[in-house]
Protein backbone atom coordinates (compact mmCIF):
# COMPACT_ATOMS: atom_id res chain seq x y z
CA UNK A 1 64.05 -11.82 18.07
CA UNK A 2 65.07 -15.40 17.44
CA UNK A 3 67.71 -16.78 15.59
CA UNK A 4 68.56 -20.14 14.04
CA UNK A 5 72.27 -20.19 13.13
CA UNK A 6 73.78 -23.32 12.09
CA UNK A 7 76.95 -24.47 13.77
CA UNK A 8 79.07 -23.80 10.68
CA UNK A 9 77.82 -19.90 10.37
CA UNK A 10 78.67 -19.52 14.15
CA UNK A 11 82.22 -17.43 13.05
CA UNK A 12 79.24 -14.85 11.76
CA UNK A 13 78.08 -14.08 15.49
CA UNK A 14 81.02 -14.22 17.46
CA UNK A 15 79.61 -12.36 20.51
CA UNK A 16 76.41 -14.24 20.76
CA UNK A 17 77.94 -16.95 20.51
CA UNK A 18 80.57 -16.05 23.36
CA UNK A 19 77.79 -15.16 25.14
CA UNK A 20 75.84 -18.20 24.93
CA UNK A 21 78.81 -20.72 25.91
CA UNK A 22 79.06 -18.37 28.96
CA UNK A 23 75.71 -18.38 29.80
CA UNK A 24 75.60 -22.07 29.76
CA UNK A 25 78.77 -22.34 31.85
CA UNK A 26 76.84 -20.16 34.39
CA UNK A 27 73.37 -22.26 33.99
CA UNK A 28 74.93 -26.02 33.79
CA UNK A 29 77.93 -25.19 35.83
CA UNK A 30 77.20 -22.54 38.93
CA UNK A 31 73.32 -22.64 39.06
CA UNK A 32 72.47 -26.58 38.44
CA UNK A 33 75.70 -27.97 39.34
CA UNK A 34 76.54 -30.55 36.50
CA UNK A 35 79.23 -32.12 35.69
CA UNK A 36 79.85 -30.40 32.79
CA UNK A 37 83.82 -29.27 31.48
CA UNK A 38 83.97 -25.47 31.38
CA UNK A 39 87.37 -23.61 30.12
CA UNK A 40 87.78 -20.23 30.58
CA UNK A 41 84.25 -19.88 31.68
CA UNK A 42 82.92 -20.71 28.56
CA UNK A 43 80.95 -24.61 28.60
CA UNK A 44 81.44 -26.45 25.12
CA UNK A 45 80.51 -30.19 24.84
CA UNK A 46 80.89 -32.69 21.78
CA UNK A 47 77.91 -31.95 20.54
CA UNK A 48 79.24 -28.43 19.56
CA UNK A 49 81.41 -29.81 16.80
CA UNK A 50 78.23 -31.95 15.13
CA UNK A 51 77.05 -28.46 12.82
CA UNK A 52 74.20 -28.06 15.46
CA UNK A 53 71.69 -26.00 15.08
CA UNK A 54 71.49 -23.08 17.85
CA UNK A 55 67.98 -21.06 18.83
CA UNK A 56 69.36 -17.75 20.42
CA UNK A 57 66.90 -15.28 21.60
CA UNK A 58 68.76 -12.19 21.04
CA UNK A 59 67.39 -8.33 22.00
CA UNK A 60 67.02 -6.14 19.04
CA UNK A 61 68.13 -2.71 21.07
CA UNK A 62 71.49 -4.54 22.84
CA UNK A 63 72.52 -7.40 20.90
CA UNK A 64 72.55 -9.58 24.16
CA UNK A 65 70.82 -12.49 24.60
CA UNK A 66 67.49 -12.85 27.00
């Protein structure tokens, strides 16, 4: 399934969302080498505090994202 969750109903998905910042950290960080801050293996950028709005494709059975 995909969602659409705006940045300012993220607090309602707290492990999707924990999972997505670390999924990034391991995609922009580890696999494709950018230059891109990561803290506590999780990567945020400024654009995370401008109410974006996130796509997550999440499986229905585990609740992790694809």
């Amino acid at each position: 399934m995909i969602l659409a969750i705006e940045g300012v109903d993220r607090h309602h998905y707290p492990n999707l969302f924990e999972q997505m910042f670390r999924m990034r950290a391991a995609v922009f960080a580890d696999r494709l080498a950018w230059d891109v801050t990561v803290v506590d293996g999780r990567e945020c950028d400024r654009f995370d505090a401008e109410d974006p709005l996130y796509l997550l494709c999440v499986d229905e059975v585990t609740q992790h994202l694809k």
